[in-house]
PDB file of N, CA and C in Angstrom:
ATOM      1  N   UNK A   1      83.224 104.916  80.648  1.00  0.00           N
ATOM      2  CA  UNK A   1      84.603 104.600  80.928  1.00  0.00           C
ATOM      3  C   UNK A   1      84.711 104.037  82.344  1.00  0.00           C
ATOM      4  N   UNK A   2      85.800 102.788  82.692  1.00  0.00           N
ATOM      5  CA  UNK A   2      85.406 102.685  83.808  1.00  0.00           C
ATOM      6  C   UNK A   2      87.041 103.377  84.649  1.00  0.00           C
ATOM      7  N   UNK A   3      86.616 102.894  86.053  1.00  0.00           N
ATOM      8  CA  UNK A   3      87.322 104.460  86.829  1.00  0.00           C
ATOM      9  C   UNK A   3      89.016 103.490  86.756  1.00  0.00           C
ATOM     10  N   UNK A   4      89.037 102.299  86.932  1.00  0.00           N
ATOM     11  CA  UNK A   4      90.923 101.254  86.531  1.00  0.00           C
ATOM     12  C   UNK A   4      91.120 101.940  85.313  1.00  0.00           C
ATOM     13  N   UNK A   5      90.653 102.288  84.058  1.00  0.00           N
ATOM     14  CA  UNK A   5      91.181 102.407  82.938  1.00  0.00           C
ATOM     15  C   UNK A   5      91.487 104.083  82.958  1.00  0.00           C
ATOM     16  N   UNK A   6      90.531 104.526  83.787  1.00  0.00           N
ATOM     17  CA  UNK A   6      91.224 106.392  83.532  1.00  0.00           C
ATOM     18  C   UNK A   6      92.010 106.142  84.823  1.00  0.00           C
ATOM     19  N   UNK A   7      92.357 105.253  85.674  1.00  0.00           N
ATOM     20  CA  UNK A   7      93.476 105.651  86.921  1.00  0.00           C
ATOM     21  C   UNK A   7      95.081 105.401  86.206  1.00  0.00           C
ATOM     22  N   UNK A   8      94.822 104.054  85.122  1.00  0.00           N
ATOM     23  CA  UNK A   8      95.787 103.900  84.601  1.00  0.00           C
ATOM     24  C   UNK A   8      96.547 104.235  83.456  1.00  0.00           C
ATOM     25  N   UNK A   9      95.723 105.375  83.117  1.00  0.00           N
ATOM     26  CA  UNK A   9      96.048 106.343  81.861  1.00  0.00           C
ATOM     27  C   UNK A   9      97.004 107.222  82.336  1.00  0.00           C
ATOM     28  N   UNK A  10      97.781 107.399  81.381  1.00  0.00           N
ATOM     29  CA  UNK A  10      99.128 108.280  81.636  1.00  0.00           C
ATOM     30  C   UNK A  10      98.757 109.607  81.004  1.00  0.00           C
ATOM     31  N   UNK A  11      99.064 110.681  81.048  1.00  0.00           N
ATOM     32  CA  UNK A  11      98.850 111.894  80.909  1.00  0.00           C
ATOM     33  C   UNK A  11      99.629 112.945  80.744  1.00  0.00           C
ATOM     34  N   UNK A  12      99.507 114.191  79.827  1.00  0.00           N
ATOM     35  CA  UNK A  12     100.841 114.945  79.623  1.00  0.00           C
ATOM     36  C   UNK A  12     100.749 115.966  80.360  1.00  0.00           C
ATOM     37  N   UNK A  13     100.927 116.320  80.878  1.00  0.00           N
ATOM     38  CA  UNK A  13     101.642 118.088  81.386  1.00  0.00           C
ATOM     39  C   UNK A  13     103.018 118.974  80.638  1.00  0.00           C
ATOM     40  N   UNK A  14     102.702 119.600  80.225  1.00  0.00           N
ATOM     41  CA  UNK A  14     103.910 120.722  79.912  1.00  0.00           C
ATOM     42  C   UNK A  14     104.187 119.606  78.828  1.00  0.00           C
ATOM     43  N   UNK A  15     103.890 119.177  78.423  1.00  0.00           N
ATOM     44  CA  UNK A  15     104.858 118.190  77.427  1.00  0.00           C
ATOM     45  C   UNK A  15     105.682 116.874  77.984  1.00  0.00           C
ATOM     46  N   UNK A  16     105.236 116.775  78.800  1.00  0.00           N
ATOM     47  CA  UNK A  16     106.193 115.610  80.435  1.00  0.00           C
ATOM     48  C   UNK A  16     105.154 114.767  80.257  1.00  0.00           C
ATOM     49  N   UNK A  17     105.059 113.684  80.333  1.00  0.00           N
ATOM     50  CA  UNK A  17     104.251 112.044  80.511  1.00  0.00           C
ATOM     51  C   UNK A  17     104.170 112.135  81.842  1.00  0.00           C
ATOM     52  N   UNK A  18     103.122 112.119  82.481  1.00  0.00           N
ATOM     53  CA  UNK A  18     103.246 112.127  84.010  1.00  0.00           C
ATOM     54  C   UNK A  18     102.359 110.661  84.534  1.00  0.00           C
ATOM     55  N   UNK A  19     102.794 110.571  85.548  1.00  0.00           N
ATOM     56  CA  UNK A  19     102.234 109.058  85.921  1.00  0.00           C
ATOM     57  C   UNK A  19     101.391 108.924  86.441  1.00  0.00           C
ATOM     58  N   UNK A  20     100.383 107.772  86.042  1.00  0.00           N
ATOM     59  CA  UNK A  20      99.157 107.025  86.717  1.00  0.00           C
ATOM     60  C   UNK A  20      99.064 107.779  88.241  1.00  0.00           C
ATOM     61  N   UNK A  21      97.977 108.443  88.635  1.00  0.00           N
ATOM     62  CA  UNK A  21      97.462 108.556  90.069  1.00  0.00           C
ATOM     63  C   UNK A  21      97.886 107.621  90.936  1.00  0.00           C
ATOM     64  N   UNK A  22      97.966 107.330  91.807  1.00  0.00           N
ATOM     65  CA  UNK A  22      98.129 106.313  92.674  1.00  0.00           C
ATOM     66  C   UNK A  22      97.692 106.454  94.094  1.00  0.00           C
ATOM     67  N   UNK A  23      97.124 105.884  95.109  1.00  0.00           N
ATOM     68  CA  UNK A  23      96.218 105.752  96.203  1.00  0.00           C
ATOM     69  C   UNK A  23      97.625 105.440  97.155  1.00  0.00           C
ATOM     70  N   UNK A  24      98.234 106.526  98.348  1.00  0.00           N
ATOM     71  CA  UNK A  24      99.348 105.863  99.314  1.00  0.00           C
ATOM     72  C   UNK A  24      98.469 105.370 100.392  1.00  0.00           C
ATOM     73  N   UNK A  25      99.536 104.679 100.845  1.00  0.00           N
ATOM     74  CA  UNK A  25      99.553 103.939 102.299  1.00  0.00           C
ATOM     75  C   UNK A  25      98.800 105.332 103.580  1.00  0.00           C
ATOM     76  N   UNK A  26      99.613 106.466 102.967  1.00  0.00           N
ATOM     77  CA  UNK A  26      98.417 107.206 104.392  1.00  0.00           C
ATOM     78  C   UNK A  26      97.764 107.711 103.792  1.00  0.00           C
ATOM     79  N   UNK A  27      97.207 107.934 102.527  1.00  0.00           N
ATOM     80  CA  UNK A  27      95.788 108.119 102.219  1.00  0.00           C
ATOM     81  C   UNK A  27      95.182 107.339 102.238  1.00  0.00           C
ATOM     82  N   UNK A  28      95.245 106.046 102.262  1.00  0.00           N
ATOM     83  CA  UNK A  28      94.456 104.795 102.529  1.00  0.00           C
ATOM     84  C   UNK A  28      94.238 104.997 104.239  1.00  0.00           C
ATOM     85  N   UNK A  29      95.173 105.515 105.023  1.00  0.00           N
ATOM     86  CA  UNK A  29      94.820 104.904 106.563  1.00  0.00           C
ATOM     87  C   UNK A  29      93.793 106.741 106.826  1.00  0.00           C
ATOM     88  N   UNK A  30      94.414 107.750 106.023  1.00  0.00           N
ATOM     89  CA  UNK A  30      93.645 108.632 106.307  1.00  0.00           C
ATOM     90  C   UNK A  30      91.887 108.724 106.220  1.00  0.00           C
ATOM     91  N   UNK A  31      91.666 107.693 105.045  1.00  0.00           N
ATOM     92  CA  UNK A  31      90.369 107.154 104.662  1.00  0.00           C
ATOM     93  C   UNK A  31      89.334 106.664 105.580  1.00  0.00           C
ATOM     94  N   UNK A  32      90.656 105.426 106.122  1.00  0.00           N
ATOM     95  CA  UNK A  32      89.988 104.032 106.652  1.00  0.00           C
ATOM     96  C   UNK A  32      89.733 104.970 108.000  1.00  0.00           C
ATOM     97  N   UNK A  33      90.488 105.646 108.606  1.00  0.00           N
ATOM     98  CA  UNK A  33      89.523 106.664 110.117  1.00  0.00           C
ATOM     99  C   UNK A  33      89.113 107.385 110.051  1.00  0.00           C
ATOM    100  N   UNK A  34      88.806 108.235 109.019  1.00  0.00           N
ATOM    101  CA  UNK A  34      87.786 108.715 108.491  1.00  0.00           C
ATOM    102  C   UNK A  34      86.393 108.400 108.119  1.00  0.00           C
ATOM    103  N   UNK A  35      86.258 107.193 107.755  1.00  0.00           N
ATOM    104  CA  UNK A  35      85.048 106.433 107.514  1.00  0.00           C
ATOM    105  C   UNK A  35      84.835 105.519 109.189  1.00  0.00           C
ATOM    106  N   UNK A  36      86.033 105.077 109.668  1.00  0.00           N
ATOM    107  CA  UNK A  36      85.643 104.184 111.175  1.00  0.00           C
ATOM    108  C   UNK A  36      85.135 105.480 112.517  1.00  0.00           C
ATOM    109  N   UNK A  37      86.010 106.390 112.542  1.00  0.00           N
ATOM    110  CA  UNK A  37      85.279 107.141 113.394  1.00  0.00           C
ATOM    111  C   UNK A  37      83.913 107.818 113.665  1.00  0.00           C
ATOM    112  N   UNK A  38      83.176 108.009 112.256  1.00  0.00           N
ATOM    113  CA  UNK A  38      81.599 108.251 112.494  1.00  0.00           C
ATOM    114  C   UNK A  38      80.901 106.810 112.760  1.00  0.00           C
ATOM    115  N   UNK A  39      81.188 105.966 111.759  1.00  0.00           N
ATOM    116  CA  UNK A  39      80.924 104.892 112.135  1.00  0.00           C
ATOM    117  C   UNK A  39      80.407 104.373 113.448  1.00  0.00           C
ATOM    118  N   UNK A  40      81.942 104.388 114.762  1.00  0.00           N
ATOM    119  CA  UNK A  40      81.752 103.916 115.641  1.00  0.00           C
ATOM    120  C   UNK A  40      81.254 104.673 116.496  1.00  0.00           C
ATOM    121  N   UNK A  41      80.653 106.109 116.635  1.00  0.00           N
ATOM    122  CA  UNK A  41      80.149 106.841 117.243  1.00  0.00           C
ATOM    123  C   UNK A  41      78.620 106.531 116.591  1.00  0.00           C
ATOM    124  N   UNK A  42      78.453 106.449 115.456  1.00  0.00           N
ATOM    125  CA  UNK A  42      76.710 106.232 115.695  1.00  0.00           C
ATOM    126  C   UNK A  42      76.862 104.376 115.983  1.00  0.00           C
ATOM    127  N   UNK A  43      76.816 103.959 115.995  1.00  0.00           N
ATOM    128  CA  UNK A  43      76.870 102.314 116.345  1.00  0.00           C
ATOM    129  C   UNK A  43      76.986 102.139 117.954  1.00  0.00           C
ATOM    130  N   UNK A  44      78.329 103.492 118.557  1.00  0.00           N
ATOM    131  CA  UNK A  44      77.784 103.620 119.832  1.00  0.00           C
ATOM    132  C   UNK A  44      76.388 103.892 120.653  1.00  0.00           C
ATOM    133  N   UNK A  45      76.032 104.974 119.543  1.00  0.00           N
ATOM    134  CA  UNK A  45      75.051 105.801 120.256  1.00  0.00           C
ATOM    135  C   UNK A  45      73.785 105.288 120.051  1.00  0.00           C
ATOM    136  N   UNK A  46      74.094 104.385 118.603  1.00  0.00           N
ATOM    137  CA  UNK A  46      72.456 103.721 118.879  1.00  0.00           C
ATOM    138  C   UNK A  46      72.506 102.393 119.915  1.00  0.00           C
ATOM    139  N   UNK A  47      73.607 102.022 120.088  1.00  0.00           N
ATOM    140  CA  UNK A  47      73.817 101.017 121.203  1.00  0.00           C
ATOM    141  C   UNK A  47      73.146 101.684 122.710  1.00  0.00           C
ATOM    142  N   UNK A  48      73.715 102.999 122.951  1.00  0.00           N
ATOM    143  CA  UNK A  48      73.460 103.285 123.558  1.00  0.00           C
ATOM    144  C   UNK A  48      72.055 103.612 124.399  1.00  0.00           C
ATOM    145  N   UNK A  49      70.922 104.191 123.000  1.00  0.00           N
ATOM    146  CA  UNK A  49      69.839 104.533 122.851  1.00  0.00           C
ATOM    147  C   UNK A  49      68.762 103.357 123.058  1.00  0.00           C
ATOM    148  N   UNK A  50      69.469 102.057 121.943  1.00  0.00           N
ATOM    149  CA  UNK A  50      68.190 101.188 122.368  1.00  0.00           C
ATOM    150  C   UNK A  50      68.595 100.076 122.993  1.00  0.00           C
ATOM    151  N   UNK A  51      69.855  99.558 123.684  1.00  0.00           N
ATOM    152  CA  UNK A  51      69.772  98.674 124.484  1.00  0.00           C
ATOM    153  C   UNK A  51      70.122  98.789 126.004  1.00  0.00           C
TER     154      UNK A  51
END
């Protein structure tokens, strides 16, 4: 199965249709510095180390 077709599957609870998952605006920015802050600390540090 691929992962668009189960994000866009609708689903029941209690008998209620509940809606497609969806990705917000600050879970997206919570992500994006989450992944940039290790990032730029090893990129520092090997900067640091070998030049």
């Amino acid at each position: 199965m691929m992962v668009n077709k189960a994000m866009k599957k609708r689903s029941e609870v209690l008998g209620q249709s509940a809606s497609a998952p969806r990705v917000t605006k600050a879970a997206a920015v919570l992500l994006a510095a989450a992944l940039s802050v290790p990032v730029f600390l090893l990129l520092t540090l090997a900067d640091w180390l070998l030049f």
